[in-house]
N, C-alpha and C. Protein backbone atom coordinates (compact mmCIF):
# COMPACT_ATOMS: atom_id res chain seq x y z
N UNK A 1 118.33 120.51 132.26
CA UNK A 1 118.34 119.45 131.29
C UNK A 1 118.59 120.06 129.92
N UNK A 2 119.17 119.49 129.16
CA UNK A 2 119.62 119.95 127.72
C UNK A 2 119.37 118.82 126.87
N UNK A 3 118.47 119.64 125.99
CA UNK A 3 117.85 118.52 125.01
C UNK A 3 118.65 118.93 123.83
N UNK A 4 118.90 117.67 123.10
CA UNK A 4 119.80 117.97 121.71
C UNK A 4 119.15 117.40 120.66
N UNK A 5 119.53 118.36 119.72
CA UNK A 5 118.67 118.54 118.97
C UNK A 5 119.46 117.14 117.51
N UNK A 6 118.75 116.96 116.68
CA UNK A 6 119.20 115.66 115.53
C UNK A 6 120.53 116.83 115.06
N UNK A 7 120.66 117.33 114.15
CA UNK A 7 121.47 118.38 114.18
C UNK A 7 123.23 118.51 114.58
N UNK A 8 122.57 118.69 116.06
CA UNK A 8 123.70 118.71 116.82
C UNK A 8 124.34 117.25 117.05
N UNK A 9 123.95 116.21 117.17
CA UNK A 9 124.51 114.82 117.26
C UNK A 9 124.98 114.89 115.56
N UNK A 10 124.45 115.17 114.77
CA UNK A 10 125.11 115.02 113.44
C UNK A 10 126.50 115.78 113.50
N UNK A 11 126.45 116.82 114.01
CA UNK A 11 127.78 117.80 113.60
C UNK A 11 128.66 116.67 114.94
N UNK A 12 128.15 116.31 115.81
CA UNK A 12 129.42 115.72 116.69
C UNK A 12 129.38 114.42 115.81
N UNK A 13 128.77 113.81 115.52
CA UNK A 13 129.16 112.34 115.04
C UNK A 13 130.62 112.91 113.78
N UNK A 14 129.67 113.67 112.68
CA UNK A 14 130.50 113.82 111.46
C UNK A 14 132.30 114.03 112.28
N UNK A 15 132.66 114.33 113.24
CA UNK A 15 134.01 114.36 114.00
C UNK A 15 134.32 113.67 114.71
N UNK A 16 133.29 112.48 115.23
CA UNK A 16 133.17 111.24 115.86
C UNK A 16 134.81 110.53 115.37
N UNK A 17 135.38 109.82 116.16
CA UNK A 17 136.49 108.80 116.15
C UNK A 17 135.38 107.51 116.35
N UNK A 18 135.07 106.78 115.29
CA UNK A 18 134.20 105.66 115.04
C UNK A 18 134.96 104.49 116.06
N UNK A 19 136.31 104.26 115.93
CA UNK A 19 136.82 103.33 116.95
C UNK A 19 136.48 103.82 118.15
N UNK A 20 136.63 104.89 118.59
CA UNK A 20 136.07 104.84 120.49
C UNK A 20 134.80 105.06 120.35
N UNK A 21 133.76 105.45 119.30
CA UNK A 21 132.30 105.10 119.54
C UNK A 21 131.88 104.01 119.71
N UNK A 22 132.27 103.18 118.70
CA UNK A 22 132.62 101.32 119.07
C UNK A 22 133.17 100.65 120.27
N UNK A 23 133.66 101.53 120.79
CA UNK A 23 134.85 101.34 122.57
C UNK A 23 133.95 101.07 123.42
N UNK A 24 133.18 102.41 123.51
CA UNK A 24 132.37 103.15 124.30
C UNK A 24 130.83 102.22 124.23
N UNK A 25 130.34 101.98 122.99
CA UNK A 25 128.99 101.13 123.03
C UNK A 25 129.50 99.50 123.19
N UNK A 26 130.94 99.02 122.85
CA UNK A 26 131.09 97.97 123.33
C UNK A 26 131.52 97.88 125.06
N UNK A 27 131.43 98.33 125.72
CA UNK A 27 131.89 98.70 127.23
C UNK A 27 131.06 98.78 127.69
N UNK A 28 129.34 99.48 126.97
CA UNK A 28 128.06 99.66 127.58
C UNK A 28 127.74 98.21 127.98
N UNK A 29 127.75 97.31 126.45
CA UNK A 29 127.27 96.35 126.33
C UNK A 29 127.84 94.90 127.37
N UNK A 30 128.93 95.59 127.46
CA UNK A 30 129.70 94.71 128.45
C UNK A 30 129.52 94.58 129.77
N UNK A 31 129.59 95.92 130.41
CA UNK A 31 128.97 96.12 131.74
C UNK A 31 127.11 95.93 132.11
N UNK A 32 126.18 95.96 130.78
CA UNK A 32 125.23 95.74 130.92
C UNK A 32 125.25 93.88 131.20
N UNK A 33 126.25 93.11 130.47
CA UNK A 33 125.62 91.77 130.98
C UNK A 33 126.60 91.52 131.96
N UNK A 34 127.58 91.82 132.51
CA UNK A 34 127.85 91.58 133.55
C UNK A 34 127.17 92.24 134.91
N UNK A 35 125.98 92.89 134.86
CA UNK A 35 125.09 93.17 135.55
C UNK A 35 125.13 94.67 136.48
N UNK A 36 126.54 95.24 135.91
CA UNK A 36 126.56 96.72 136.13
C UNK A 36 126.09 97.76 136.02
N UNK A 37 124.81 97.56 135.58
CA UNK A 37 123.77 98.62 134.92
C UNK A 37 122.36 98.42 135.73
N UNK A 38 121.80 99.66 136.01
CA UNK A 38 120.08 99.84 136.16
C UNK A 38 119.64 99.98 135.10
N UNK A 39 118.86 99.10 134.67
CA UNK A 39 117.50 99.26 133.64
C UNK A 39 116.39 98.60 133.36
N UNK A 40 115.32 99.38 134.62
CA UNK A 40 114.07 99.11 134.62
C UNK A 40 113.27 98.65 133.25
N UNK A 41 112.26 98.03 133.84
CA UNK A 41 111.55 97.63 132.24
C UNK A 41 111.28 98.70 131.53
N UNK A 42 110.81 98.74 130.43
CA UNK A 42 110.34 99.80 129.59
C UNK A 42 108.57 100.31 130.52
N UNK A 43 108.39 101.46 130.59
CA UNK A 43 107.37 102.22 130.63
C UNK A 43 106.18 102.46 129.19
N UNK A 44 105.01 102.00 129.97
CA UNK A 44 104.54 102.42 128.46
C UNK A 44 102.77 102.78 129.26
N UNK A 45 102.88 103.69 128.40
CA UNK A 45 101.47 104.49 128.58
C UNK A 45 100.66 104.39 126.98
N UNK A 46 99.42 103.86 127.47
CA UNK A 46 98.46 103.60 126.22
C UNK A 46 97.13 104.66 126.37
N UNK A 47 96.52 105.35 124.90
CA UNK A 47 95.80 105.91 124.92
C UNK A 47 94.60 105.42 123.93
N UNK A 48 93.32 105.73 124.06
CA UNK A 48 92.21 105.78 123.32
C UNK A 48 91.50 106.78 122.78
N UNK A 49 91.92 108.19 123.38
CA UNK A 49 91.73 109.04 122.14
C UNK A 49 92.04 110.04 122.87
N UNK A 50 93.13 111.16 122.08
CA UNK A 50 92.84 110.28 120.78
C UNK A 50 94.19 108.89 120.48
N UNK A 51 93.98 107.93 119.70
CA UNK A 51 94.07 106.79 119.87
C UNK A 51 96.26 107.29 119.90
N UNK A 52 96.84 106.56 120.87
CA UNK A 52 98.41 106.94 120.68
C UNK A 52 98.83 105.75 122.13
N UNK A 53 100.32 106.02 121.99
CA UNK A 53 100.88 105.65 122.87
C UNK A 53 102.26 106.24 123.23
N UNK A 54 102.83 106.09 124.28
CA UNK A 54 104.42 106.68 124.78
C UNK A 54 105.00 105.49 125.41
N UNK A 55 106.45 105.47 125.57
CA UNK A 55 107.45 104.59 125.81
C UNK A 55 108.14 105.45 126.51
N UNK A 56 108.87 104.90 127.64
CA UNK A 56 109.88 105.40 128.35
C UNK A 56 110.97 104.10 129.20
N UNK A 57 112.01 104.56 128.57
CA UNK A 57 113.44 103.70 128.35
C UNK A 57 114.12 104.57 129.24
N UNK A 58 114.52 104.50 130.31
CA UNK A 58 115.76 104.41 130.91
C UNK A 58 116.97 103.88 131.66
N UNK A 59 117.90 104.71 132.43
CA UNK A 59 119.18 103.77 132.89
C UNK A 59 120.30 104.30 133.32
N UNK A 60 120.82 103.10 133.51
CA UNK A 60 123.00 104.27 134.00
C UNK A 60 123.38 102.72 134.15
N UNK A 61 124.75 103.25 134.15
CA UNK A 61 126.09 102.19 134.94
C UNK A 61 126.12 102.60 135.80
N UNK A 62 126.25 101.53 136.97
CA UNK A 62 126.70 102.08 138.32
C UNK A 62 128.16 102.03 138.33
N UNK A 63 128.30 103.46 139.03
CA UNK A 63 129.29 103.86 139.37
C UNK A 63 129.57 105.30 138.76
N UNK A 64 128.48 105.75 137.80
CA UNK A 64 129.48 106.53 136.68
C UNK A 64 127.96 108.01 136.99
N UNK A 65 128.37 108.85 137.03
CA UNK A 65 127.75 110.01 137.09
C UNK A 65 126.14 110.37 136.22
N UNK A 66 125.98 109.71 135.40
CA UNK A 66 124.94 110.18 134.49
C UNK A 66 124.35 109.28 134.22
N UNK A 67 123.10 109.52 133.66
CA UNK A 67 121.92 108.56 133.38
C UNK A 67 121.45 109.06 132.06
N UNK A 68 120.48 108.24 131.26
CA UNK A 68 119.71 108.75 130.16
C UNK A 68 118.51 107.76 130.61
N UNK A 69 117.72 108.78 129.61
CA UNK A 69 116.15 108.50 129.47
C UNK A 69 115.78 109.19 128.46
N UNK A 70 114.74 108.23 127.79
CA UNK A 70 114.25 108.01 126.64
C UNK A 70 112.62 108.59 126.38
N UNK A 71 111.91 109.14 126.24
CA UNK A 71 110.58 108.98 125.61
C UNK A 71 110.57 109.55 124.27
N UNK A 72 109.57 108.58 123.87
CA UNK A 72 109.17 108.16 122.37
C UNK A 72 107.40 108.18 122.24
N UNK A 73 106.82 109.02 121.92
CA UNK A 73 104.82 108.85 121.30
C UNK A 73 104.66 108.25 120.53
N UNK A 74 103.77 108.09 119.96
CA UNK A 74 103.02 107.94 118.69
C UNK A 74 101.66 108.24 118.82
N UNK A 75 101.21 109.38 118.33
CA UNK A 75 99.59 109.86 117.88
C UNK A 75 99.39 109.48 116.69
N UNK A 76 98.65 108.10 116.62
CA UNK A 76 98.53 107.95 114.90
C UNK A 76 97.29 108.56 114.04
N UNK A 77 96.53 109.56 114.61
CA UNK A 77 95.97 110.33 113.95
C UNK A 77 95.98 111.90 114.00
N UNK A 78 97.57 112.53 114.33
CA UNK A 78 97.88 113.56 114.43
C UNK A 78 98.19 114.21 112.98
N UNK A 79 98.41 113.05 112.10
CA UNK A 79 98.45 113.71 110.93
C UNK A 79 97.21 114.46 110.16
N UNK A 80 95.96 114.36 110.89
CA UNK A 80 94.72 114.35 109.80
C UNK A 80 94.84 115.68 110.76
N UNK A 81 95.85 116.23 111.73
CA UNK A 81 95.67 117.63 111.84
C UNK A 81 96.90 118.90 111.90
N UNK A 82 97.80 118.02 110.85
CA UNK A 82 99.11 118.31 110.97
C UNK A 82 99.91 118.61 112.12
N UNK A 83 99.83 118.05 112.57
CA UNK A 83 100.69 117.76 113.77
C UNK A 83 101.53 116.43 113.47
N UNK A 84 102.85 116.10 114.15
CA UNK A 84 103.66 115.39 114.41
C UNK A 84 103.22 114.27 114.74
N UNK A 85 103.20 112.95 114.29
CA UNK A 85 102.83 112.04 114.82
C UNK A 85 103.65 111.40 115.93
N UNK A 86 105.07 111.79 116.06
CA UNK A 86 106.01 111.28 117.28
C UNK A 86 106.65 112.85 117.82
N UNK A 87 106.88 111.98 119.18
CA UNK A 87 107.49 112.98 120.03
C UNK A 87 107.04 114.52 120.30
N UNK A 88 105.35 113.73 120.89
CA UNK A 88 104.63 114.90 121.51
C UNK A 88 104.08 114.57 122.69
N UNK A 89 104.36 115.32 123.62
CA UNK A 89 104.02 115.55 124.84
C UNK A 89 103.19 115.65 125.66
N UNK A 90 101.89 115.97 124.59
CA UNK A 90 100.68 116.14 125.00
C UNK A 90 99.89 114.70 124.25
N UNK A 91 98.43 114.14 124.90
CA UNK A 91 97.20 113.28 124.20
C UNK A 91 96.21 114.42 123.83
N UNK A 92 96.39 115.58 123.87
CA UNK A 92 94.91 116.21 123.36
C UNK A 92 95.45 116.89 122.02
N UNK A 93 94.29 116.36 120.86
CA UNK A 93 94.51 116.53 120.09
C UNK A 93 94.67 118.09 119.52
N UNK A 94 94.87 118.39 118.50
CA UNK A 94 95.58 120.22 118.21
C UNK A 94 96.61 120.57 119.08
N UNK A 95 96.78 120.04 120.29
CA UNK A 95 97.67 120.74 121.13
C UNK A 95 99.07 120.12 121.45
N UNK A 96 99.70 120.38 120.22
CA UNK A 96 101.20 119.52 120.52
C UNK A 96 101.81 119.81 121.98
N UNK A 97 101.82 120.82 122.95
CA UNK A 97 102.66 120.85 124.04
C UNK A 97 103.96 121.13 123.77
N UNK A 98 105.18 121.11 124.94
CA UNK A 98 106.11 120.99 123.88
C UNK A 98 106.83 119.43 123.84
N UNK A 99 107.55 119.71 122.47
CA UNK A 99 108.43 118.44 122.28
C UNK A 99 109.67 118.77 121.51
N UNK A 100 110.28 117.53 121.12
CA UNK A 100 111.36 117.40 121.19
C UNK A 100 111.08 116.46 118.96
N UNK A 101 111.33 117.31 118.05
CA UNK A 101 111.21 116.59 117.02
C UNK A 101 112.66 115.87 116.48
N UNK A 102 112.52 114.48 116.59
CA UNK A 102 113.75 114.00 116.20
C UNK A 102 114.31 113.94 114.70
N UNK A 103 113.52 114.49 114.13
CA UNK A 103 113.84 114.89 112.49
C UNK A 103 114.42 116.28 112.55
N UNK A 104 114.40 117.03 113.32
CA UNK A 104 114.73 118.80 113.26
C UNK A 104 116.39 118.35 113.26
């Protein structure tokens, strides 16, 4: 699995052809309501302490080789120990685990 980093989608967008990005997300959108797509409900895991939650979004077109998936946290009192409040991996507090920071 290859995680990419904010960064790297910037340097490909900045060379992005905006008309076939538009192609490409209008074709998603197309085959999603004509019913060509898997995508389960959203996943969601709730916590009480310390107090957070996670989301998990995924999917594909059928027919086509690849899938994505999504997770997203929120520890909303990770800040009172500097830690990241999104996109951590772990519920115990001090111990980010690893992740994936979508600001880097």
């Amino acid at each position: 699995m290859k995680v990419i980093s904010k960064a790297e989608i910037l340097a490909v967008l900045k060379n992005a052809d905006n008309d076939e990005l538009m192609e490409n997300q209008e074709a998603g959108f197309i085959a999603y309501s004509e019913g060509k797509t898997c995508i389960p409900e959203v996943g969601h895991l709730y916590f009480n302490q310390p107090p957070g939650d996670c989301h998990i979004k995924y999917g594909y077109i059928k027919g086509e080789t690849t899938f994505s998936i999504k997770v997203a946290t929120g520890f909303y009192e990770n800040y009172l120990t500097g830690l990241p409040n999104g996109n951590v991996l772990s519920n115990q507090k001090n111990k980010p685990g690893e992740y994936y920071n979508k600001n880097e």
